[in-house]
PDB file of N, CA and C in Angstrom:
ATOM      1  N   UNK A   1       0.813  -1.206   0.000  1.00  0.00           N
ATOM      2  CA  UNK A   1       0.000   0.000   0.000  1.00  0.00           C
ATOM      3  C   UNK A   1       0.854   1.267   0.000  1.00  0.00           C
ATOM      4  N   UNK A   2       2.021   1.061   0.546  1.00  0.00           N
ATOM      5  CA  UNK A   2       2.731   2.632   0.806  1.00  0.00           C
ATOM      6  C   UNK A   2       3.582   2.818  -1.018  1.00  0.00           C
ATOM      7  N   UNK A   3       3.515   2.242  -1.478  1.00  0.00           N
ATOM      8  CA  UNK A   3       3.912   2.574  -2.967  1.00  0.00           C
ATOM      9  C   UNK A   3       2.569   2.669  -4.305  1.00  0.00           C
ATOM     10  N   UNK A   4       1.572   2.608  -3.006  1.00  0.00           N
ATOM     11  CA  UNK A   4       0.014   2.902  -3.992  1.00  0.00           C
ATOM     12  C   UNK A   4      -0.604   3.848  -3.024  1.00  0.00           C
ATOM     13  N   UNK A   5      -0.854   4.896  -3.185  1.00  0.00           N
ATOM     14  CA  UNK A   5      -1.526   5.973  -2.531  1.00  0.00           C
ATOM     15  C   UNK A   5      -3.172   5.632  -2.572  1.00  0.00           C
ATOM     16  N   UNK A   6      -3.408   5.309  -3.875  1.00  0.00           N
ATOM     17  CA  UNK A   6      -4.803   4.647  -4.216  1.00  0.00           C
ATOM     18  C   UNK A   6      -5.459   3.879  -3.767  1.00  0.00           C
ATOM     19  N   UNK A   7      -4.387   2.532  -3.430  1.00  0.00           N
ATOM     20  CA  UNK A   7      -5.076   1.941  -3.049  1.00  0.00           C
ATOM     21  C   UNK A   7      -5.303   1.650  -1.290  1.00  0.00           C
ATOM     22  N   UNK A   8      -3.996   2.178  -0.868  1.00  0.00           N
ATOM     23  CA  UNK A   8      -3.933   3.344   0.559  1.00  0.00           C
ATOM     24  C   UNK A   8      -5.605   3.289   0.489  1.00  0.00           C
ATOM     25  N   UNK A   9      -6.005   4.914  -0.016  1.00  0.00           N
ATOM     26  CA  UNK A   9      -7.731   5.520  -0.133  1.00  0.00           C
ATOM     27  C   UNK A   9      -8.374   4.134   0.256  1.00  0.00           C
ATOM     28  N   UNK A  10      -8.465   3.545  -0.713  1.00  0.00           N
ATOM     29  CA  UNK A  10      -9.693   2.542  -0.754  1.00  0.00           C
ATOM     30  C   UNK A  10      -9.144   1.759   0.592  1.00  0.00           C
ATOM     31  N   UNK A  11      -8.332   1.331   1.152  1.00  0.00           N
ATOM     32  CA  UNK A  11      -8.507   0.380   2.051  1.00  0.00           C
ATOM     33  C   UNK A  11      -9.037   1.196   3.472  1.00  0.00           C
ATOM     34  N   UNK A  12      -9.098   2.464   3.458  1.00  0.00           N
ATOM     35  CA  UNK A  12      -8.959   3.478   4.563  1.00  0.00           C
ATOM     36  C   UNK A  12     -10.641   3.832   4.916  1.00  0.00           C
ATOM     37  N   UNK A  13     -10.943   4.499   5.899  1.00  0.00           N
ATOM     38  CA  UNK A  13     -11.964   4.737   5.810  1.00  0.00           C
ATOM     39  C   UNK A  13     -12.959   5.401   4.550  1.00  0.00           C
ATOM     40  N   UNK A  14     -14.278   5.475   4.679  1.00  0.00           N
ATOM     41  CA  UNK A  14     -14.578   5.547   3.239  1.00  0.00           C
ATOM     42  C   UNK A  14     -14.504   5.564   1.797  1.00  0.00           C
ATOM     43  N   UNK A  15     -12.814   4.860   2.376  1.00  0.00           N
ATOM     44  CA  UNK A  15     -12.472   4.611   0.634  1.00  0.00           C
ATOM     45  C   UNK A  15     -13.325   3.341  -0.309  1.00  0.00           C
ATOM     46  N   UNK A  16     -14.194   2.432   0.778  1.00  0.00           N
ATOM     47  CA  UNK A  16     -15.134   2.427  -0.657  1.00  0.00           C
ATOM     48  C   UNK A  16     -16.259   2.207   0.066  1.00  0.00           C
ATOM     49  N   UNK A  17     -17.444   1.823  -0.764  1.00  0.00           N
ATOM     50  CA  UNK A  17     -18.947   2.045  -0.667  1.00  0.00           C
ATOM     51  C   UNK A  17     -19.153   0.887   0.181  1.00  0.00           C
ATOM     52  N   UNK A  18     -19.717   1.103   1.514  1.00  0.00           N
ATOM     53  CA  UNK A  18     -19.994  -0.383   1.853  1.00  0.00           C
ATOM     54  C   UNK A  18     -21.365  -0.033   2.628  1.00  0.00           C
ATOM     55  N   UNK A  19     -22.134  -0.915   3.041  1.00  0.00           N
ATOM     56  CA  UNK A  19     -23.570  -0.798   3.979  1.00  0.00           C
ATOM     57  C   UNK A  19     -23.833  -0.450   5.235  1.00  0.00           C
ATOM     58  N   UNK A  20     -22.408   0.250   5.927  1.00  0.00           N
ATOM     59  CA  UNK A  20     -22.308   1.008   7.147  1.00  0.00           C
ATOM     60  C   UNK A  20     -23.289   1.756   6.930  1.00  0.00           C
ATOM     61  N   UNK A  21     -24.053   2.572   7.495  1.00  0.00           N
ATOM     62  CA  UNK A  21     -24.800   3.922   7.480  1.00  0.00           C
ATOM     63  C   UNK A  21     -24.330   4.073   9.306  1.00  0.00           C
ATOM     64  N   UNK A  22     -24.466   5.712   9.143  1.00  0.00           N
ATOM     65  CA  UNK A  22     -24.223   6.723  10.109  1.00  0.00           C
ATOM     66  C   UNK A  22     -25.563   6.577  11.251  1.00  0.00           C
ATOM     67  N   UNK A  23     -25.705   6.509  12.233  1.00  0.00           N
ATOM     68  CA  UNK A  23     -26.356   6.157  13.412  1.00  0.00           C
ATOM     69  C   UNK A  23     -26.798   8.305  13.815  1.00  0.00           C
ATOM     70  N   UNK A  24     -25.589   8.987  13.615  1.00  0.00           N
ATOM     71  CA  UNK A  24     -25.965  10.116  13.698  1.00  0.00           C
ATOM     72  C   UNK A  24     -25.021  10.917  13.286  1.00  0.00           C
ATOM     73  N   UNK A  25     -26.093  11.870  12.484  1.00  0.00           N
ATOM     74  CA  UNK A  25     -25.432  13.210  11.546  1.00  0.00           C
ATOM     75  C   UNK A  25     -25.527  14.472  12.092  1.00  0.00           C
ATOM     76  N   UNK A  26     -24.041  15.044  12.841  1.00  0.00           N
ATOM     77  CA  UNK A  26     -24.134  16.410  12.862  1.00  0.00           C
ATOM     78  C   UNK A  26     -24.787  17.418  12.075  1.00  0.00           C
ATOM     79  N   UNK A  27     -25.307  18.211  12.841  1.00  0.00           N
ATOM     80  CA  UNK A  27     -25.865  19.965  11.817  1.00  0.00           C
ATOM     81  C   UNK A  27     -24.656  20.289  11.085  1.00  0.00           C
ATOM     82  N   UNK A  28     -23.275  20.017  11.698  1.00  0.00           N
ATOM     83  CA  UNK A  28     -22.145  20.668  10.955  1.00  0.00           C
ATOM     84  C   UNK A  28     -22.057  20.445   9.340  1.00  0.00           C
ATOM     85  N   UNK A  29     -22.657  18.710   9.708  1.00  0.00           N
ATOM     86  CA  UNK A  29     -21.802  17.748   8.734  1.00  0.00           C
ATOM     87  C   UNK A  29     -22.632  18.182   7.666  1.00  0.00           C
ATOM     88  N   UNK A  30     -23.924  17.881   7.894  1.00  0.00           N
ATOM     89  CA  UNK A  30     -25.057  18.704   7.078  1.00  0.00           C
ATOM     90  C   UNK A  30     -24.365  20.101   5.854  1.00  0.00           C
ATOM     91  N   UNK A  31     -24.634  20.569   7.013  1.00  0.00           N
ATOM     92  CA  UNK A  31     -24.987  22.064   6.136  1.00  0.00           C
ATOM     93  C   UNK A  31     -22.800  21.894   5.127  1.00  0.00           C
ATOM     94  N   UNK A  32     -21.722  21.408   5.844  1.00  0.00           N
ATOM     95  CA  UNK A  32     -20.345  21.086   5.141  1.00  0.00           C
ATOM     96  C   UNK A  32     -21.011  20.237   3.779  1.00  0.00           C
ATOM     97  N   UNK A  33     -21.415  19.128   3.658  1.00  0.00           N
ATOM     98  CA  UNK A  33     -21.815  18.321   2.917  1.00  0.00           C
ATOM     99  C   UNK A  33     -22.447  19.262   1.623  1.00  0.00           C
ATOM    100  N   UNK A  34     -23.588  19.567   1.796  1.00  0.00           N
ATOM    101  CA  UNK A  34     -24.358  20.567   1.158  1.00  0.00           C
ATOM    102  C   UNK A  34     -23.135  21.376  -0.220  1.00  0.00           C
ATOM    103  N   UNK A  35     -22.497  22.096   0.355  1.00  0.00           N
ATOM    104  CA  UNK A  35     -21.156  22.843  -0.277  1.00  0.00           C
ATOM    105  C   UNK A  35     -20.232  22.509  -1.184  1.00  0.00           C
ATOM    106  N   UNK A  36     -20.414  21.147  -1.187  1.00  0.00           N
ATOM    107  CA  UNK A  36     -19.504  20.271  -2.132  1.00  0.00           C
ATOM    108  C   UNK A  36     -20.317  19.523  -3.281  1.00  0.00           C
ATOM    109  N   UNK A  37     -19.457  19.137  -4.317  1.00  0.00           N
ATOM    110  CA  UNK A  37     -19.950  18.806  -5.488  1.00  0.00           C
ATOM    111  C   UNK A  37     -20.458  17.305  -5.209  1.00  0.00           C
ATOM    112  N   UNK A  38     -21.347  16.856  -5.932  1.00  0.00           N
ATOM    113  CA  UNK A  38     -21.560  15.583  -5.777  1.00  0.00           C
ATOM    114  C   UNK A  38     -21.047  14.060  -5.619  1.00  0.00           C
ATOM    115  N   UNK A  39     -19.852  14.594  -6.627  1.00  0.00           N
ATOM    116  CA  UNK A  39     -18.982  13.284  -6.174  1.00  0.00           C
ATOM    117  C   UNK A  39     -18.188  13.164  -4.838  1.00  0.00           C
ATOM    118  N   UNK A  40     -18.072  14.397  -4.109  1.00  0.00           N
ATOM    119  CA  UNK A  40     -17.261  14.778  -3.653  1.00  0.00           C
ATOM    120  C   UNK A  40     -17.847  14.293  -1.751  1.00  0.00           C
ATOM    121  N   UNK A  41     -19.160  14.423  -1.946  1.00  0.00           N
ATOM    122  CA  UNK A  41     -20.256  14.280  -1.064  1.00  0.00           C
ATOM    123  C   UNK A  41     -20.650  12.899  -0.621  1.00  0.00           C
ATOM    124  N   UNK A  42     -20.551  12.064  -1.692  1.00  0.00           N
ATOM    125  CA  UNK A  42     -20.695  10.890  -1.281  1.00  0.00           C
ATOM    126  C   UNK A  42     -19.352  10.557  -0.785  1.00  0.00           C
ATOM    127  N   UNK A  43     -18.171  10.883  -1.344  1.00  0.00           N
ATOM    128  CA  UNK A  43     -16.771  10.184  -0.344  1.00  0.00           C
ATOM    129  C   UNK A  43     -16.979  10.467   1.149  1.00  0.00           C
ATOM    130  N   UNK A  44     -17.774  11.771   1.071  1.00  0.00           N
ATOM    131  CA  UNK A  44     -17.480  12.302   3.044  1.00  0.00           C
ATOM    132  C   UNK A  44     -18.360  11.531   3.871  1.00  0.00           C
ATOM    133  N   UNK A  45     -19.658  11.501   3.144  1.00  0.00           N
ATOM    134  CA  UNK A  45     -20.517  10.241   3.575  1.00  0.00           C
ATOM    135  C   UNK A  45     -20.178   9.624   3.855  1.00  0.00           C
ATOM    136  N   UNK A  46     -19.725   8.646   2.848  1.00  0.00           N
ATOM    137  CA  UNK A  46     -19.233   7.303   3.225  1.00  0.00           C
ATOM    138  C   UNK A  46     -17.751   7.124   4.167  1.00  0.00           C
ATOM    139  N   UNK A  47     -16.666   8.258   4.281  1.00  0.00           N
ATOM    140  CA  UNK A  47     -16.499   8.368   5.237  1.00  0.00           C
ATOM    141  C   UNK A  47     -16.545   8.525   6.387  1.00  0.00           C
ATOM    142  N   UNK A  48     -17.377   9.613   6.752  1.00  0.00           N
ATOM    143  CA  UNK A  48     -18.123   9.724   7.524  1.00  0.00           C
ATOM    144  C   UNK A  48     -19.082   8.661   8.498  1.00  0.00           C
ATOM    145  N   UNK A  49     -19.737   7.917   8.108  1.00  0.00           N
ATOM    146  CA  UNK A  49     -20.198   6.770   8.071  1.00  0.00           C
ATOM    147  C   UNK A  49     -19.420   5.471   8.678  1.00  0.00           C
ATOM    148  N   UNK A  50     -18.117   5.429   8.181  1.00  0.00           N
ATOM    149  CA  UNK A  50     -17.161   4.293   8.428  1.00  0.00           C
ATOM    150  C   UNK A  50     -16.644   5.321   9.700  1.00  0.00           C
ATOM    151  N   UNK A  51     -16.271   6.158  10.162  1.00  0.00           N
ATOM    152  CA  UNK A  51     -15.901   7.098  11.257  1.00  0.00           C
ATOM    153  C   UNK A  51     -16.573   7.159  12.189  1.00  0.00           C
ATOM    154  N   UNK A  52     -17.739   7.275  11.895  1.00  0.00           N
ATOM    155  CA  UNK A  52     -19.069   7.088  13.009  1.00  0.00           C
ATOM    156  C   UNK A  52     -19.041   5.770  13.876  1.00  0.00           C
ATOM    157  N   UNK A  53     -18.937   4.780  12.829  1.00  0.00           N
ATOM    158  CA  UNK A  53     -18.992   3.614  13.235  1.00  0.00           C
ATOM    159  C   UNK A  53     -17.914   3.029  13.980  1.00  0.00           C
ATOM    160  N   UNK A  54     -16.766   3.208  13.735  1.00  0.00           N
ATOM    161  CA  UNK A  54     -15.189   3.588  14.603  1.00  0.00           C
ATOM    162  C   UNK A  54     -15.525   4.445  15.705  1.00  0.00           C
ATOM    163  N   UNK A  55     -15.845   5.386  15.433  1.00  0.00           N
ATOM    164  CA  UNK A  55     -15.804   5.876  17.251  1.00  0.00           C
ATOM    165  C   UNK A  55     -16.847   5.198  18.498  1.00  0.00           C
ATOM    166  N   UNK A  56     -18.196   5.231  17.527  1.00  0.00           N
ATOM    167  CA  UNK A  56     -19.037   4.002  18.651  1.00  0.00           C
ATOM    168  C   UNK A  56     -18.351   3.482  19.345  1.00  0.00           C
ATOM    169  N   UNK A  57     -17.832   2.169  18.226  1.00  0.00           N
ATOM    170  CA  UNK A  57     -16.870   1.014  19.125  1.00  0.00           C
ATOM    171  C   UNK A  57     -16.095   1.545  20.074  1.00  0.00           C
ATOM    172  N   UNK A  58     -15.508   2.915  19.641  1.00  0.00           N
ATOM    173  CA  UNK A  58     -14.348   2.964  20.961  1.00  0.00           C
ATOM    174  C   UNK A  58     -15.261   3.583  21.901  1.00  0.00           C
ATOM    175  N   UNK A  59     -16.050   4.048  21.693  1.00  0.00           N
ATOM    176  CA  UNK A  59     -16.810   4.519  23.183  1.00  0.00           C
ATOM    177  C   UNK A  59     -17.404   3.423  23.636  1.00  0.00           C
ATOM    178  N   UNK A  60     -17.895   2.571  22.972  1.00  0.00           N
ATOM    179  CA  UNK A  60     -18.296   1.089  23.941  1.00  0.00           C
ATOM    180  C   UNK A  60     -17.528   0.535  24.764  1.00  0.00           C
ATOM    181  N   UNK A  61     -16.358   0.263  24.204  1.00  0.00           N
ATOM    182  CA  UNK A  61     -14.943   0.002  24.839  1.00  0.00           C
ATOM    183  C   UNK A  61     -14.262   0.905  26.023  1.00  0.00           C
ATOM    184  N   UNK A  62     -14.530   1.863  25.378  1.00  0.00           N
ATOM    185  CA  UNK A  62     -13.679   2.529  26.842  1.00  0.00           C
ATOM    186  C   UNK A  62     -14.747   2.572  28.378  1.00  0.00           C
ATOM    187  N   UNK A  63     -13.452   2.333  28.967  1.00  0.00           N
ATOM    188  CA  UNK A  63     -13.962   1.993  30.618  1.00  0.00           C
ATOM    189  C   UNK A  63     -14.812   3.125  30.994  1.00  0.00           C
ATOM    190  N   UNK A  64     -15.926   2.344  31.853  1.00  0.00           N
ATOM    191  CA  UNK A  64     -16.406   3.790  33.129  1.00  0.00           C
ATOM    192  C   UNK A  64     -15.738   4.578  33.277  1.00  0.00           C
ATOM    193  N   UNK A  65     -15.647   6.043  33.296  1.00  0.00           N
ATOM    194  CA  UNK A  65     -14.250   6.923  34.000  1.00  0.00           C
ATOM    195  C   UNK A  65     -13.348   6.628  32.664  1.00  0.00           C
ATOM    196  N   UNK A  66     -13.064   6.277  31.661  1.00  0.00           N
ATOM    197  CA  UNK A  66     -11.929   6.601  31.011  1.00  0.00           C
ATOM    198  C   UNK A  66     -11.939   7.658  29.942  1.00  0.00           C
ATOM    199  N   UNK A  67     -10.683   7.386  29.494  1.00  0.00           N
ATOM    200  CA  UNK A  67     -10.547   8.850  28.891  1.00  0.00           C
ATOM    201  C   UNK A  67     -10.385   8.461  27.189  1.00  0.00           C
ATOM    202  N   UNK A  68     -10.553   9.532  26.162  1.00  0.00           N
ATOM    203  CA  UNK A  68     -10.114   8.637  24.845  1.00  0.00           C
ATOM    204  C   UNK A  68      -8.999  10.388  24.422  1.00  0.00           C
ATOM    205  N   UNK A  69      -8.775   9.967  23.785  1.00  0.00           N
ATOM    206  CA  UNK A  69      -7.470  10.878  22.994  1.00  0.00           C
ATOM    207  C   UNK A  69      -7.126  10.748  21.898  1.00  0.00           C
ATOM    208  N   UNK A  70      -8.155  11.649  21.014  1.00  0.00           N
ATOM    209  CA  UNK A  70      -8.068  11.766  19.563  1.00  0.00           C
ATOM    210  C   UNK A  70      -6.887  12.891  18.863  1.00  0.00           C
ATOM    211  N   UNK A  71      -6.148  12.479  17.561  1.00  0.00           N
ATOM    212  CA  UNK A  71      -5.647  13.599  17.249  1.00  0.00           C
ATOM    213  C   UNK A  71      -5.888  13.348  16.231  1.00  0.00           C
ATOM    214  N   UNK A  72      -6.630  14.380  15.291  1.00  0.00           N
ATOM    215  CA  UNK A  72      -7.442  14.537  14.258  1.00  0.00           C
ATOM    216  C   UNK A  72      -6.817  15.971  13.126  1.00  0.00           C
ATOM    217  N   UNK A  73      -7.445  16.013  12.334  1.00  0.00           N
ATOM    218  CA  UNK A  73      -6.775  17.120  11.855  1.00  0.00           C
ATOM    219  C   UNK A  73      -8.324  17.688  10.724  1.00  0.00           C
ATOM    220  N   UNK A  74      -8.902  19.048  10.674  1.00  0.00           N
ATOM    221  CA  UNK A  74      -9.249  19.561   9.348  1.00  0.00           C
ATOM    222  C   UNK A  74      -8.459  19.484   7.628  1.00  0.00           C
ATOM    223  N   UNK A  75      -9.120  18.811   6.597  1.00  0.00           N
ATOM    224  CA  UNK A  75      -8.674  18.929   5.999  1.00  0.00           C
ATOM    225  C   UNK A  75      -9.213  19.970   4.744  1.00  0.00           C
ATOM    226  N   UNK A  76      -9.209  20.191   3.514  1.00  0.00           N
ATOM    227  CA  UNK A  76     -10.033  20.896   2.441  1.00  0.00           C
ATOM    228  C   UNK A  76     -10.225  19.696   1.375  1.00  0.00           C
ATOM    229  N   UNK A  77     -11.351  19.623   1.325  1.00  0.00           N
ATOM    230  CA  UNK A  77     -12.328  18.760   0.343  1.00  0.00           C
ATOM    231  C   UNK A  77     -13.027  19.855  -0.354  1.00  0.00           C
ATOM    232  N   UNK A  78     -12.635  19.655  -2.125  1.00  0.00           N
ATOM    233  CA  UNK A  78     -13.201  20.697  -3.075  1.00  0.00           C
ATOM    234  C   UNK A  78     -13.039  22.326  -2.724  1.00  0.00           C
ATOM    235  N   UNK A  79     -12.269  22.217  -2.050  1.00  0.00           N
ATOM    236  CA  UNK A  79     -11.240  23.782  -1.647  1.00  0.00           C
ATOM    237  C   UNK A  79     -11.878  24.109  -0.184  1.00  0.00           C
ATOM    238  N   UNK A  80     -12.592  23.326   0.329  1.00  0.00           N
ATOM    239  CA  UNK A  80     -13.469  23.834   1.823  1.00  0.00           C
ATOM    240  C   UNK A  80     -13.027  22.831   2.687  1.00  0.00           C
ATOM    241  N   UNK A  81     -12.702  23.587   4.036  1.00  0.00           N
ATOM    242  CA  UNK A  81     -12.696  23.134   4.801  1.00  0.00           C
ATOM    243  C   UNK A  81     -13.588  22.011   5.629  1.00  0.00           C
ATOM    244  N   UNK A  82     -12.791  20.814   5.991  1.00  0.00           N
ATOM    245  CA  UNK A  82     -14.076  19.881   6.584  1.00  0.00           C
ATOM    246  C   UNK A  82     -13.704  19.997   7.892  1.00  0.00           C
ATOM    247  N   UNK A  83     -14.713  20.534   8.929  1.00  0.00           N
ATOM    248  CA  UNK A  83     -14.869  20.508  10.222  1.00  0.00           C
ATOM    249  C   UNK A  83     -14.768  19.275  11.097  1.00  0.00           C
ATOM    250  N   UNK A  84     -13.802  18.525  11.264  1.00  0.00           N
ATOM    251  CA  UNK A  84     -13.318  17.174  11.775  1.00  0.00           C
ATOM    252  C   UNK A  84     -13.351  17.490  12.672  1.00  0.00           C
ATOM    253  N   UNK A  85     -12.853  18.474  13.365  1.00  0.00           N
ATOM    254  CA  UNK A  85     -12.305  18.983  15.176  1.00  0.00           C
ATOM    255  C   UNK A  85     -13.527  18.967  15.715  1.00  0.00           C
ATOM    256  N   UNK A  86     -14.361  19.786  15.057  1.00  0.00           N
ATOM    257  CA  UNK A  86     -15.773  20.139  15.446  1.00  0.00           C
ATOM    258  C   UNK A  86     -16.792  18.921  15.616  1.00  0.00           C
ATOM    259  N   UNK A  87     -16.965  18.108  14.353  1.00  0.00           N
ATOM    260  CA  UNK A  87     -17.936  17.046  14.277  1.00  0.00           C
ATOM    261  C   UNK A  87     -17.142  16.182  15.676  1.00  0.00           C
ATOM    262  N   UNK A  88     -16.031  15.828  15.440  1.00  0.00           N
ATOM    263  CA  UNK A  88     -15.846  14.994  16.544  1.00  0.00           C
ATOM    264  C   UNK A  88     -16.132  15.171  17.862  1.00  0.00           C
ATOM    265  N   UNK A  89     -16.369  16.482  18.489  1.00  0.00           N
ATOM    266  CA  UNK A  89     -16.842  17.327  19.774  1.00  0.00           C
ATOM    267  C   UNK A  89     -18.691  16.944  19.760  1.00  0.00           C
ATOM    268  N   UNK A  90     -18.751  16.742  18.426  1.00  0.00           N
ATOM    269  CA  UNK A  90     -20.343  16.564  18.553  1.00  0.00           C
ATOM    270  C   UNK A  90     -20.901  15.771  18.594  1.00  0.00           C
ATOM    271  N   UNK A  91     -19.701  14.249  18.086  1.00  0.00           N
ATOM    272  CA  UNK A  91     -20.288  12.959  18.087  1.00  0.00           C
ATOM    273  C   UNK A  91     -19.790  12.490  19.784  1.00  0.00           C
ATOM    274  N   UNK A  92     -18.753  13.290  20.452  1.00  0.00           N
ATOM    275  CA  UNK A  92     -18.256  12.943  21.788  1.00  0.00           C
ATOM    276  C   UNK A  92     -19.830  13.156  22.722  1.00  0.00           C
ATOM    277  N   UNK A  93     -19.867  14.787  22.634  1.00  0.00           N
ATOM    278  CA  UNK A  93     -21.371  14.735  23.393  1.00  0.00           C
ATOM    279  C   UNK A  93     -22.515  14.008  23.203  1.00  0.00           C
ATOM    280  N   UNK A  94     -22.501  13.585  21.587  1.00  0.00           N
ATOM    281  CA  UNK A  94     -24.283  12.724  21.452  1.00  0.00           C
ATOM    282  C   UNK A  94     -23.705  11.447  22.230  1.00  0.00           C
ATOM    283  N   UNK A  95     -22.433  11.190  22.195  1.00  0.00           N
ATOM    284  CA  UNK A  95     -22.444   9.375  22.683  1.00  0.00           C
ATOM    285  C   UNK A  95     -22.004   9.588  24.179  1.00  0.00           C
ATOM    286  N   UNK A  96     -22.615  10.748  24.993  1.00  0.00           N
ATOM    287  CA  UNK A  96     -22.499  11.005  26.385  1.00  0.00           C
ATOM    288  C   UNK A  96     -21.071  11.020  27.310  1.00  0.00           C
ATOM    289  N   UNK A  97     -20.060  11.677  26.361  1.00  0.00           N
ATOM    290  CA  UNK A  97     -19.466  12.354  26.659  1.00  0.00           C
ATOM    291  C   UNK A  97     -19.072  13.173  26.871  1.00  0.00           C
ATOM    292  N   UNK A  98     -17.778  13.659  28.051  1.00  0.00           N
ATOM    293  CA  UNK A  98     -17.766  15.026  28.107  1.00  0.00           C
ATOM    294  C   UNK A  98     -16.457  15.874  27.725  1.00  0.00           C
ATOM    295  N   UNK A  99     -16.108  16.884  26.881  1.00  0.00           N
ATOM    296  CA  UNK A  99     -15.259  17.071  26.018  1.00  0.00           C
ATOM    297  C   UNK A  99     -14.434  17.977  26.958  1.00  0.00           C
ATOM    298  N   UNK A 100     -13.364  17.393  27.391  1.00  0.00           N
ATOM    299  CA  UNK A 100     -12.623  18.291  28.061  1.00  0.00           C
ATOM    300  C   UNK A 100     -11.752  19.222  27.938  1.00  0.00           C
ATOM    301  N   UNK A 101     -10.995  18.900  26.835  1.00  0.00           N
ATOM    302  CA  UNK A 101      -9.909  19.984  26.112  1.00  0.00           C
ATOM    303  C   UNK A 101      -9.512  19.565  24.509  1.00  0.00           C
ATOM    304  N   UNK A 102     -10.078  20.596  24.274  1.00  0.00           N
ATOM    305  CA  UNK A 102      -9.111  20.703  22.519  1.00  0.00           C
ATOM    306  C   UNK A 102      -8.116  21.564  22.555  1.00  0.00           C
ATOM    307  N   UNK A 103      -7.100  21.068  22.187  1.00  0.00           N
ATOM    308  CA  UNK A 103      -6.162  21.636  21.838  1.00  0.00           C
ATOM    309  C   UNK A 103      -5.963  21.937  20.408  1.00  0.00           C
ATOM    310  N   UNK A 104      -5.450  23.148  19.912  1.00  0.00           N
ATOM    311  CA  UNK A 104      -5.602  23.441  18.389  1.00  0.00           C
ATOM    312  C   UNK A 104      -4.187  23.847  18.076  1.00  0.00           C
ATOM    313  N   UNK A 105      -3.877  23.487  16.897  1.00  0.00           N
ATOM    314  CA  UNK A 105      -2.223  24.133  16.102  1.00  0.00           C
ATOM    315  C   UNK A 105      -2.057  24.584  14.893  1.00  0.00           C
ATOM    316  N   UNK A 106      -1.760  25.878  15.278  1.00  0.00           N
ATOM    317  CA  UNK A 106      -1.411  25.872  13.422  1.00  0.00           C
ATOM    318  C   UNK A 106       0.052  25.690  13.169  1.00  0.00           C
ATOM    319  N   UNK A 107      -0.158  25.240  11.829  1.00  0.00           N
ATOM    320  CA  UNK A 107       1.017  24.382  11.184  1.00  0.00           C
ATOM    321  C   UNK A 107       1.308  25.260  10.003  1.00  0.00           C
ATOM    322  N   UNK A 108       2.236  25.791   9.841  1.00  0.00           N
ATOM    323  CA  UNK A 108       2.794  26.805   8.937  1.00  0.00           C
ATOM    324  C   UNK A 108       3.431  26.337   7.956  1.00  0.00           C
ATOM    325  N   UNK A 109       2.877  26.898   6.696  1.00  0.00           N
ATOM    326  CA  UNK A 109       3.250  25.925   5.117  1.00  0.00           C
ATOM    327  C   UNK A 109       4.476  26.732   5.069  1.00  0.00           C
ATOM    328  N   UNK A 110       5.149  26.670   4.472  1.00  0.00           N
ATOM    329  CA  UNK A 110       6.538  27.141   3.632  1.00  0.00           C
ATOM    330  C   UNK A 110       6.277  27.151   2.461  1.00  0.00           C
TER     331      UNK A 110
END
């Protein structure tokens, strides 16, 4: 895979179409989704979707009292920003958690 970027995508989250569906859709994700071209919409979906379904599990998993520790990053899909930092704060609270600190960085291009 590390000498195929491609096929990297496809093995990765929503890199391809499968019968996951999303249990729950942020307002963020919504109105982000909306903004982008069509092809472009179904990848976040279906990412999205396979992401959803990944964090469940780890919130099932993690202990009474424990803690989880994501490091995530915004990226630009069709020149816009996708709110990752954010949705993830929103899928922490719907699955009855409580969001204690984000930490944020900017990373300076050259």
């Amino acid at each position: 895979c590390i000498d195929n970027y491609s096929r990297l995508d496809s093995l990765s989250l929503g890199g391809a179409l499968s019968k996951n569906n999303a249990f729950h859709y942020p307002v963020i994700l919504s109105e982000y989704v909306a903004k982008l071209s069509p092809h472009k919409r179904q990848k976040i979906l279906q990412f999205y979707a396979d992401y959803e379904n990944s964090f469940r599990e780890m919130v099932r998993l993690l202990r009474v009292d424990g803690r989880m520790v994501l490091t995530v990053g915004n990226r630009k899909v069709d020149g816009i920003e996708f709110p990752f930092s954010e949705i993830n704060k929103e899928l922490a609270e719907h699955y009855g958690m409580n969001v204690e600190h984000v930490l944020m960085r900017n990373i300076v291009k050259n």
